[in-house]
PDB file of N, CA and C in Angstrom:
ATOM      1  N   UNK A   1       0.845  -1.171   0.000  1.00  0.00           N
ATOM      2  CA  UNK A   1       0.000   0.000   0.000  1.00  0.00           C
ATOM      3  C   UNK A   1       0.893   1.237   0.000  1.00  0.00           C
ATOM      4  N   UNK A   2       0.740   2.395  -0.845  1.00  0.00           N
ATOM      5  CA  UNK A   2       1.702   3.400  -0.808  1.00  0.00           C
ATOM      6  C   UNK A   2       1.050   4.206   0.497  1.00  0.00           C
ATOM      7  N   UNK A   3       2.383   4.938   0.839  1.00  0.00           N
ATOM      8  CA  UNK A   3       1.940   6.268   1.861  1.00  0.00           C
ATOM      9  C   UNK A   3       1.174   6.918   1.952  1.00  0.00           C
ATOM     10  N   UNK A   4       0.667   7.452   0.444  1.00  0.00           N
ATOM     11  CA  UNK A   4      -0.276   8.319   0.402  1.00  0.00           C
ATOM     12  C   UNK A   4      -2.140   7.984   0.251  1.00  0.00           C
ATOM     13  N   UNK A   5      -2.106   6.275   0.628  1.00  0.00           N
ATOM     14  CA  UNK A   5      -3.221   5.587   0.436  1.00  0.00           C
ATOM     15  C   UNK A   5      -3.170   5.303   2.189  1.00  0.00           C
ATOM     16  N   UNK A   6      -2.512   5.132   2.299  1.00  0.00           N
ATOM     17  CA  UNK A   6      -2.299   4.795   4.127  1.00  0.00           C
ATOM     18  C   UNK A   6      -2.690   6.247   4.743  1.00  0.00           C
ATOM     19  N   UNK A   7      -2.022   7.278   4.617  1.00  0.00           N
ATOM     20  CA  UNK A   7      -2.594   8.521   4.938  1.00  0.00           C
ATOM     21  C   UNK A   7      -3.882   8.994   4.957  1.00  0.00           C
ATOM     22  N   UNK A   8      -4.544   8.678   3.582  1.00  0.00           N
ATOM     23  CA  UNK A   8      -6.150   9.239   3.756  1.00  0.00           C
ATOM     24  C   UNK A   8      -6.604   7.892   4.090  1.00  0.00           C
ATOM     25  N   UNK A   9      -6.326   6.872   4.538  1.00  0.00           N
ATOM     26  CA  UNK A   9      -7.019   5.919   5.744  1.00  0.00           C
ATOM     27  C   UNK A   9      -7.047   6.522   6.578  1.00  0.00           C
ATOM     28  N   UNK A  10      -5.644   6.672   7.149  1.00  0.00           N
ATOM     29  CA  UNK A  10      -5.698   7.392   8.374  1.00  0.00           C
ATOM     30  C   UNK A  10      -6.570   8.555   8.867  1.00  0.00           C
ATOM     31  N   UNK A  11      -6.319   9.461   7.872  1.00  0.00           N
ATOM     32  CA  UNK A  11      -7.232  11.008   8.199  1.00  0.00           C
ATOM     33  C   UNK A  11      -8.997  10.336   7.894  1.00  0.00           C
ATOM     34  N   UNK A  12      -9.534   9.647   7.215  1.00  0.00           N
ATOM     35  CA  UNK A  12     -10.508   8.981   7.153  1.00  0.00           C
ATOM     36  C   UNK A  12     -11.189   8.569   8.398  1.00  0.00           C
ATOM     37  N   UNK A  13     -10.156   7.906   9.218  1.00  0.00           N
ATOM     38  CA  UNK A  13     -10.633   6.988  10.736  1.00  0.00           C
ATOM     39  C   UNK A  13      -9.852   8.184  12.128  1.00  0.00           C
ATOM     40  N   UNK A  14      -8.835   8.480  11.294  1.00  0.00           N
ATOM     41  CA  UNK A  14      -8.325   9.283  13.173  1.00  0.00           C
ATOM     42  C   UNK A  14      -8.898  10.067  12.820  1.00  0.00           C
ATOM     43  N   UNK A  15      -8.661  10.948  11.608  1.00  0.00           N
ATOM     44  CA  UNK A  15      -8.809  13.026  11.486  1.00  0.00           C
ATOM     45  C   UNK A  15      -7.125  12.551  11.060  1.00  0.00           C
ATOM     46  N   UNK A  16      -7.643  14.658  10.823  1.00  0.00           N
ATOM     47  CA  UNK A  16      -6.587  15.294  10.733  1.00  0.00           C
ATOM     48  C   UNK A  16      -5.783  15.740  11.516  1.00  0.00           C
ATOM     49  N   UNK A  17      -6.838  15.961  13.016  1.00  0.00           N
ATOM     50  CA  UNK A  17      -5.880  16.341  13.619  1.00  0.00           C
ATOM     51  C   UNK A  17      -5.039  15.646  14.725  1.00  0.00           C
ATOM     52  N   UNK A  18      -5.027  14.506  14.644  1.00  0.00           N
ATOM     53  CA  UNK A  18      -3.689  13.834  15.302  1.00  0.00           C
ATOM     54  C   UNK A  18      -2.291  13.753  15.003  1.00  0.00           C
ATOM     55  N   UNK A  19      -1.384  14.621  15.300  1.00  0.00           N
ATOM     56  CA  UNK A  19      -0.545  14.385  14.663  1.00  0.00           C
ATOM     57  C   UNK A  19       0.728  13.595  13.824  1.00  0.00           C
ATOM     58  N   UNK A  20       1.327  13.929  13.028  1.00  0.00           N
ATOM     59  CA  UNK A  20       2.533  13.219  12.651  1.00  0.00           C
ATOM     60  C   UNK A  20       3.445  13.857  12.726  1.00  0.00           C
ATOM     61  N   UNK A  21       4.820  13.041  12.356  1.00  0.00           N
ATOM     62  CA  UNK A  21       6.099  14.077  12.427  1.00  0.00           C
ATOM     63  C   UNK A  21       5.991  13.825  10.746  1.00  0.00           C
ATOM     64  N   UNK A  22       7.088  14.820  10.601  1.00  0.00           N
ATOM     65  CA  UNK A  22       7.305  15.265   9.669  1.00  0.00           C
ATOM     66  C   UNK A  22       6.510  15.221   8.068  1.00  0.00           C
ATOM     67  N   UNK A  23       6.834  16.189   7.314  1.00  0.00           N
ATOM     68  CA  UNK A  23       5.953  16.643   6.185  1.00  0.00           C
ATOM     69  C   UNK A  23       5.455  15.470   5.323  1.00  0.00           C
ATOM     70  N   UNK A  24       6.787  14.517   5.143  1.00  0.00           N
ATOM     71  CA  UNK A  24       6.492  13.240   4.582  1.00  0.00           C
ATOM     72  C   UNK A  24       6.633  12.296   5.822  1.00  0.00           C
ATOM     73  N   UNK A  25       5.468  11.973   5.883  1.00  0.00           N
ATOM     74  CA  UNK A  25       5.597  10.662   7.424  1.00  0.00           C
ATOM     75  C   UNK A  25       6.101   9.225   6.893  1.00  0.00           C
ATOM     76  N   UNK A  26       7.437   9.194   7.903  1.00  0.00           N
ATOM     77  CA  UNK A  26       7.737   7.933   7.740  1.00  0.00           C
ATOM     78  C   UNK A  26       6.947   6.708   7.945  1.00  0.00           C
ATOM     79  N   UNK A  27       6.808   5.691   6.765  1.00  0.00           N
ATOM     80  CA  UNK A  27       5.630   4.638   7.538  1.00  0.00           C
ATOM     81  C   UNK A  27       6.524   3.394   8.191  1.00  0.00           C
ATOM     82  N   UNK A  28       6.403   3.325   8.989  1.00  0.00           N
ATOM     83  CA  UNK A  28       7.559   2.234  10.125  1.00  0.00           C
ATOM     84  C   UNK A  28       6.572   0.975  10.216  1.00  0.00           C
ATOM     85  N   UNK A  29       7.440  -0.386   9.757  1.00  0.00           N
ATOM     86  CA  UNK A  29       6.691  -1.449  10.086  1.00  0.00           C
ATOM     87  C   UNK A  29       7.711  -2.724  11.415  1.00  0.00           C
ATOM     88  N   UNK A  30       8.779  -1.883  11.744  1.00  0.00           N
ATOM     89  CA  UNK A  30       9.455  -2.846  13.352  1.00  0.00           C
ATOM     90  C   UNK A  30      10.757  -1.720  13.395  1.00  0.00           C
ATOM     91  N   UNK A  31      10.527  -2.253  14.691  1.00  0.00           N
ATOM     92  CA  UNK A  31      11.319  -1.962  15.786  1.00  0.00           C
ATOM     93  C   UNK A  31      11.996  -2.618  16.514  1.00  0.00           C
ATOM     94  N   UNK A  32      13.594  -2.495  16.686  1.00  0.00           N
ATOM     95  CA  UNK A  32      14.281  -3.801  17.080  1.00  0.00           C
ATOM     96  C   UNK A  32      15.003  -2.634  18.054  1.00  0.00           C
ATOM     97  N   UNK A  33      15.973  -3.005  19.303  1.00  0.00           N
ATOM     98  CA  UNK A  33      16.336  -2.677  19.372  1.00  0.00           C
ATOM     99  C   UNK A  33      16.618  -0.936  19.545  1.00  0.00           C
ATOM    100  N   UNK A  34      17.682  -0.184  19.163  1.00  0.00           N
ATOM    101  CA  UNK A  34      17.848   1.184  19.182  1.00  0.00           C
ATOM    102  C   UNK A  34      17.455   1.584  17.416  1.00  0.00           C
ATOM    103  N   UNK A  35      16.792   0.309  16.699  1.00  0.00           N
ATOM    104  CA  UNK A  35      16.852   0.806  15.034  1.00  0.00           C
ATOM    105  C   UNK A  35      14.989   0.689  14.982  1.00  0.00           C
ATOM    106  N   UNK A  36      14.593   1.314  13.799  1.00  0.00           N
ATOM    107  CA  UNK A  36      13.562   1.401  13.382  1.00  0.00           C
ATOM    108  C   UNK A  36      13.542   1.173  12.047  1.00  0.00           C
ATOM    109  N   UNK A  37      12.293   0.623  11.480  1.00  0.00           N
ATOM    110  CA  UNK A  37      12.474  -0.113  10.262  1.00  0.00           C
ATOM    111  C   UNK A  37      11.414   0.674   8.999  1.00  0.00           C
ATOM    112  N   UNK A  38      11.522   1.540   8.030  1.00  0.00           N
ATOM    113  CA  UNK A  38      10.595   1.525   7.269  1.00  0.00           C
ATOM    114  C   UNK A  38       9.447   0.516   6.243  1.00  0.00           C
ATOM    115  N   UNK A  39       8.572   1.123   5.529  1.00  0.00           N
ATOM    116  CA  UNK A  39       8.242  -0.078   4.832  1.00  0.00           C
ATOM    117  C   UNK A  39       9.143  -0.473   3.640  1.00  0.00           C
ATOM    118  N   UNK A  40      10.178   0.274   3.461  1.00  0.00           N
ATOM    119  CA  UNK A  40      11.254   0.164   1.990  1.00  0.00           C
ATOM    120  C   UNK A  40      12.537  -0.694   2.627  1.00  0.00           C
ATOM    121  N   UNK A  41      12.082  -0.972   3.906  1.00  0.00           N
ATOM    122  CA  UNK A  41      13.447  -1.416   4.568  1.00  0.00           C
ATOM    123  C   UNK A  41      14.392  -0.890   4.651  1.00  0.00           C
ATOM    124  N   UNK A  42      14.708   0.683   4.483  1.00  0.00           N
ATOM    125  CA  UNK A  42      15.327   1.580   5.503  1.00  0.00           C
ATOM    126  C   UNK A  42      15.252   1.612   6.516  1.00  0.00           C
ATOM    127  N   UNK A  43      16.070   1.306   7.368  1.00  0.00           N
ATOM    128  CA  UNK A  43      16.351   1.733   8.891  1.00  0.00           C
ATOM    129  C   UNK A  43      16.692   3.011   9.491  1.00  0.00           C
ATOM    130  N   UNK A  44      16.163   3.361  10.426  1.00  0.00           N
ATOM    131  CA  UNK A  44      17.214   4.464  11.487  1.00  0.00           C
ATOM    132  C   UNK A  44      16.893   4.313  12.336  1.00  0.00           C
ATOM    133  N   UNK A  45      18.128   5.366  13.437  1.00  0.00           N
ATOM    134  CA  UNK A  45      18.210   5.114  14.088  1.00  0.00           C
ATOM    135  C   UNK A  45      17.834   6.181  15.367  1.00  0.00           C
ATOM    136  N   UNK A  46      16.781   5.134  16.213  1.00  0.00           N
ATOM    137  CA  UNK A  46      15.880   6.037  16.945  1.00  0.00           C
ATOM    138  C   UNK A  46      16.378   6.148  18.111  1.00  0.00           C
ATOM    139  N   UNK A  47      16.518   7.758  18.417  1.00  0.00           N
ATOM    140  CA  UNK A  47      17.044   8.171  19.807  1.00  0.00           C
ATOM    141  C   UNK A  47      15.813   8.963  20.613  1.00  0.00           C
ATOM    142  N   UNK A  48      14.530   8.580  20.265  1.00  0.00           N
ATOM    143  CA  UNK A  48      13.619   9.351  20.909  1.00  0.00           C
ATOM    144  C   UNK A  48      12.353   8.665  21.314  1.00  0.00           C
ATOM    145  N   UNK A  49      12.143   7.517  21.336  1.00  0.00           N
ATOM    146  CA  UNK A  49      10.552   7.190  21.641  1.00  0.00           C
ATOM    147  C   UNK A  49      10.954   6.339  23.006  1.00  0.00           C
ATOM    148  N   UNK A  50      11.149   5.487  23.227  1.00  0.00           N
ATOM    149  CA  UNK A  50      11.826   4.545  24.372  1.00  0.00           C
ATOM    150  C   UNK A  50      13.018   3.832  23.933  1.00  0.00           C
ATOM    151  N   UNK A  51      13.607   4.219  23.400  1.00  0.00           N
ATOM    152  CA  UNK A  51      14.857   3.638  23.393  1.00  0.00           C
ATOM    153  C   UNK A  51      15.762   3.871  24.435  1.00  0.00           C
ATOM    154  N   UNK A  52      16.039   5.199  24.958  1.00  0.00           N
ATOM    155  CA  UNK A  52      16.847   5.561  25.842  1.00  0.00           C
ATOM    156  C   UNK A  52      16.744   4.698  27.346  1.00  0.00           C
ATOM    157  N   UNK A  53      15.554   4.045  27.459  1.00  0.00           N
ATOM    158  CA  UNK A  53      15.261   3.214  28.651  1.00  0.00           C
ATOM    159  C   UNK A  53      15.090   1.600  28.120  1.00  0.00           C
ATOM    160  N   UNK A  54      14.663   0.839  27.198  1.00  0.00           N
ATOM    161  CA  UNK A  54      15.030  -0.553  26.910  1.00  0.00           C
ATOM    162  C   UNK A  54      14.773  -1.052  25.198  1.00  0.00           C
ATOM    163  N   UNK A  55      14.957  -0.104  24.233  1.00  0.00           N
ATOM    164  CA  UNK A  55      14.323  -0.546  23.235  1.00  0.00           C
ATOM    165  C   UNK A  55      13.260  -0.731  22.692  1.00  0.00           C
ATOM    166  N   UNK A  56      13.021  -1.213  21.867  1.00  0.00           N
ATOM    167  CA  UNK A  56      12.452  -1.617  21.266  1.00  0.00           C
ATOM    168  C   UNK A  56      11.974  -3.233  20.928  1.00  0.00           C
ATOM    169  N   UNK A  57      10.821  -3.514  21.398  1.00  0.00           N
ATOM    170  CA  UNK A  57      10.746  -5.554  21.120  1.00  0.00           C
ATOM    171  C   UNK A  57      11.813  -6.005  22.190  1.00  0.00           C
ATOM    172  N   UNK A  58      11.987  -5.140  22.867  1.00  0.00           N
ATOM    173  CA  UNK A  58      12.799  -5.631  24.338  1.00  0.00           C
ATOM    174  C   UNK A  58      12.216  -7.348  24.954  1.00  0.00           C
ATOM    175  N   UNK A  59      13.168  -8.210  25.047  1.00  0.00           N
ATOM    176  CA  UNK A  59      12.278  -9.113  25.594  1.00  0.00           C
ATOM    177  C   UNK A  59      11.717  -9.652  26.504  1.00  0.00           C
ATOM    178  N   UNK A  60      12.093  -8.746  27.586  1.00  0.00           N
ATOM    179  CA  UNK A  60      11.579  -8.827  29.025  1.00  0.00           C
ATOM    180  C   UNK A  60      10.180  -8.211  28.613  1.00  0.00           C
ATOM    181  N   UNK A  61       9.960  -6.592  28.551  1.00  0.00           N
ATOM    182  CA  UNK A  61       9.136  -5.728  28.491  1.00  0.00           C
ATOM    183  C   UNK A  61       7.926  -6.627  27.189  1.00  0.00           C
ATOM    184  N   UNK A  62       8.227  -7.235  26.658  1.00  0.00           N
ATOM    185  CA  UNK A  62       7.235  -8.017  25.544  1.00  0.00           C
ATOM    186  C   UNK A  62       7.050  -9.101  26.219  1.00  0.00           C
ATOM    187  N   UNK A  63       7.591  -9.875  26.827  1.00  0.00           N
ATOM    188  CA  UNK A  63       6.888 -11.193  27.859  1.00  0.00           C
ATOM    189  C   UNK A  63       5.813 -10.328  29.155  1.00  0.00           C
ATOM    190  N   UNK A  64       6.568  -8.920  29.637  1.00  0.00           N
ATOM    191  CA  UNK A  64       5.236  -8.427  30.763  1.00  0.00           C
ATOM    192  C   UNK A  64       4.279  -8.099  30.310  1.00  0.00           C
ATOM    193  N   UNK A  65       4.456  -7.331  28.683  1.00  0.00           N
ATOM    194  CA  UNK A  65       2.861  -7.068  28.180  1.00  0.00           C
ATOM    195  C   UNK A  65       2.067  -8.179  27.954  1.00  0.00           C
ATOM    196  N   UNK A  66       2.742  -9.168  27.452  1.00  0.00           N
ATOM    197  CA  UNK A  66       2.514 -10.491  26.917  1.00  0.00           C
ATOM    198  C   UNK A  66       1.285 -11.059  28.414  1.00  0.00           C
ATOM    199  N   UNK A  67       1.971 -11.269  29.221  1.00  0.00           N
ATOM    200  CA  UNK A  67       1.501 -11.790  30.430  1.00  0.00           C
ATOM    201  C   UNK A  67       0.209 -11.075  30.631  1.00  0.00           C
ATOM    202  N   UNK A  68       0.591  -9.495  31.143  1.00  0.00           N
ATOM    203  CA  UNK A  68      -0.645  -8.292  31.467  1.00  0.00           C
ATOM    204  C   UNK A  68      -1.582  -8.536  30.224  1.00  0.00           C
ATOM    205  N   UNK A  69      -1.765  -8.644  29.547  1.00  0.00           N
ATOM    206  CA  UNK A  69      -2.677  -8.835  28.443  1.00  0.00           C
ATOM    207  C   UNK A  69      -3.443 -10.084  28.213  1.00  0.00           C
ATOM    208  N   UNK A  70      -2.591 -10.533  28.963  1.00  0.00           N
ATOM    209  CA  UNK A  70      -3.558 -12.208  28.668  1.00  0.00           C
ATOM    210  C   UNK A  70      -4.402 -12.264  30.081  1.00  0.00           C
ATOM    211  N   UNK A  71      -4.265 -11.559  31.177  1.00  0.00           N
ATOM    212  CA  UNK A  71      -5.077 -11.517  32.499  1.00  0.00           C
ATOM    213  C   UNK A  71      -5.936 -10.185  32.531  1.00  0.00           C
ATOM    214  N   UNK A  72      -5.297  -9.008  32.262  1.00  0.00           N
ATOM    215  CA  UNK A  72      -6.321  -7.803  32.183  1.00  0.00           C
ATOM    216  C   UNK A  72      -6.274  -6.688  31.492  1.00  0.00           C
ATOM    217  N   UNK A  73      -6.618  -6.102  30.688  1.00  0.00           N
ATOM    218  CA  UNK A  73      -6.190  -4.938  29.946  1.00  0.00           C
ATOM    219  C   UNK A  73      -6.788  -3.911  30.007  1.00  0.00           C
ATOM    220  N   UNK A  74      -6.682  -2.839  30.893  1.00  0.00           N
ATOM    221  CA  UNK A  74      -7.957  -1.404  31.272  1.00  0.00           C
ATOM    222  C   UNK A  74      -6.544  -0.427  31.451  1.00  0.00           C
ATOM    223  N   UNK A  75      -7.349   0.606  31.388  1.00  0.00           N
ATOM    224  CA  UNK A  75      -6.295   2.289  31.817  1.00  0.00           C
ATOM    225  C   UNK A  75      -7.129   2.363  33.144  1.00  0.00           C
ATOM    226  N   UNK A  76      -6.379   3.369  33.774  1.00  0.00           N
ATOM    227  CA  UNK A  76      -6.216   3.634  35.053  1.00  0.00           C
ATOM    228  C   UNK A  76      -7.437   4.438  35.797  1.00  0.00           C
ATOM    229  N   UNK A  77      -8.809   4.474  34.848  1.00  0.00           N
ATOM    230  CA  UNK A  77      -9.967   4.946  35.588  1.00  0.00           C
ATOM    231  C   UNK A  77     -10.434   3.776  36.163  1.00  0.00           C
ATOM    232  N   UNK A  78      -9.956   2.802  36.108  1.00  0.00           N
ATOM    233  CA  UNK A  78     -10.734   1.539  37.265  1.00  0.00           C
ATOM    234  C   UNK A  78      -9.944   1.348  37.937  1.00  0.00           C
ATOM    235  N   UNK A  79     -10.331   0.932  39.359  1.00  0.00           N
ATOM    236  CA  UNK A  79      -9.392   0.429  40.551  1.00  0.00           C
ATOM    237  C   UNK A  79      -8.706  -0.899  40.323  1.00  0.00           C
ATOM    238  N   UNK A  80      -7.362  -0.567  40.647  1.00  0.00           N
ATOM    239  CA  UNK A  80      -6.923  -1.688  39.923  1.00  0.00           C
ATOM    240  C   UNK A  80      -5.048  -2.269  40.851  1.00  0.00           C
ATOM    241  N   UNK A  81      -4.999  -2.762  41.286  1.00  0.00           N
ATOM    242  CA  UNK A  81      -3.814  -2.664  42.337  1.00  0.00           C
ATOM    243  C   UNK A  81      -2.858  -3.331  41.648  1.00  0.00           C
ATOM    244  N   UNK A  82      -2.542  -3.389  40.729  1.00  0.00           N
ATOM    245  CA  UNK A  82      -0.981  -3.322  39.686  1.00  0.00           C
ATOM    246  C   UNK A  82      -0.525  -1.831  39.575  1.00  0.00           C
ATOM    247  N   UNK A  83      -1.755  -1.612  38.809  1.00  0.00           N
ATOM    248  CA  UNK A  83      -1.505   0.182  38.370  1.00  0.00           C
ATOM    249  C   UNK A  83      -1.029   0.483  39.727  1.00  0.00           C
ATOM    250  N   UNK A  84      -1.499   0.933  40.697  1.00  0.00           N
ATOM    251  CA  UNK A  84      -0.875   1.639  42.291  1.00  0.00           C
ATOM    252  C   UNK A  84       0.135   0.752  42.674  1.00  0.00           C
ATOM    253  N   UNK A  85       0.630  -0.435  42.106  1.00  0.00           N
ATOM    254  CA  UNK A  85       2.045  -0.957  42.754  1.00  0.00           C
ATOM    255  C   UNK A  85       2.788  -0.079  41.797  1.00  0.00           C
ATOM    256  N   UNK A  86       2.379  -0.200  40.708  1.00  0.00           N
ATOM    257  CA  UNK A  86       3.278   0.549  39.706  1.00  0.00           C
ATOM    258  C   UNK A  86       3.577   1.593  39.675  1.00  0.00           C
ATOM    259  N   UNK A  87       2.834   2.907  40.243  1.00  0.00           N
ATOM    260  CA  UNK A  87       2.756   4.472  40.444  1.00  0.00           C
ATOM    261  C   UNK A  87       3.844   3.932  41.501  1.00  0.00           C
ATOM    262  N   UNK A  88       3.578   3.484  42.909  1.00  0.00           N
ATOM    263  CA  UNK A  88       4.384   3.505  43.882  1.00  0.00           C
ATOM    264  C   UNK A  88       5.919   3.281  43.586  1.00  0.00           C
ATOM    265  N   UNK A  89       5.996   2.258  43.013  1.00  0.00           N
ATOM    266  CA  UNK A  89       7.882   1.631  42.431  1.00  0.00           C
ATOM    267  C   UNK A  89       8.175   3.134  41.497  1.00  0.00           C
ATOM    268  N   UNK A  90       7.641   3.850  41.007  1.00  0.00           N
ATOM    269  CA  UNK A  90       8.085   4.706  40.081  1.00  0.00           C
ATOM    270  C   UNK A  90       7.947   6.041  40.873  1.00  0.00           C
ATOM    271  N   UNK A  91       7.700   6.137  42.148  1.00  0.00           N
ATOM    272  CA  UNK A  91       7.786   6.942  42.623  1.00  0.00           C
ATOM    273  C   UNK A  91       8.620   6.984  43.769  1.00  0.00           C
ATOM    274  N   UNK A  92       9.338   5.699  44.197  1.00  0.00           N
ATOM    275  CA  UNK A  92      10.007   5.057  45.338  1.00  0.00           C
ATOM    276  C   UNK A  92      11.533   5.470  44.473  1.00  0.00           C
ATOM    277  N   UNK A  93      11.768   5.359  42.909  1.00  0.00           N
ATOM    278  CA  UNK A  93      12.956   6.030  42.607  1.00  0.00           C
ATOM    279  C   UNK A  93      13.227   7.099  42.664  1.00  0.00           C
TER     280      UNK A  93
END
């Protein structure tokens, strides 16, 4: 699918106004590591989304989602005592 067919999907279902970076948006299909992968199979190299803390497809952090997802999956308007262990450890550093 070219970029510019993926784009008015996008603006179709999100809008317009969510943003992207840059004028021509890169379309990224993996993430390894500190690299990022286009759909032409260009790589670069990403120093800004979570890399600086474990990567990308990290394999610890993909076995905990892995796990959390197979027992419960909600955001933090329900009571929920993972989420508050988790605020607490991140606030205990």
């Amino acid at each position: 699918m070219s970029n510019s067919a993926l784009l008015a999907r996008r603006f179709a279902t999100i809008g317009r106004h969510s943003p992207l970076f840059y004028e021509e948006p890169i379309h990224l299909v993996q993430g390894s590591g500190v690299w990022l992968t286009d759909v032409t199979g260009r790589r670069y190299l990403d120093a800004y989304n979570n890399v600086p803390h474990v990567g990308h497809a990290h394999p610890r952090v993909v076995e905990a989602l892995r796990a959390q997802a197979s027992t419960l999956n909600i955001h933090t308007r329900y009571l929920n005592e993972r989420v508050v262990e988790y605020a607490e450890e991140l606030l205990a550093r």
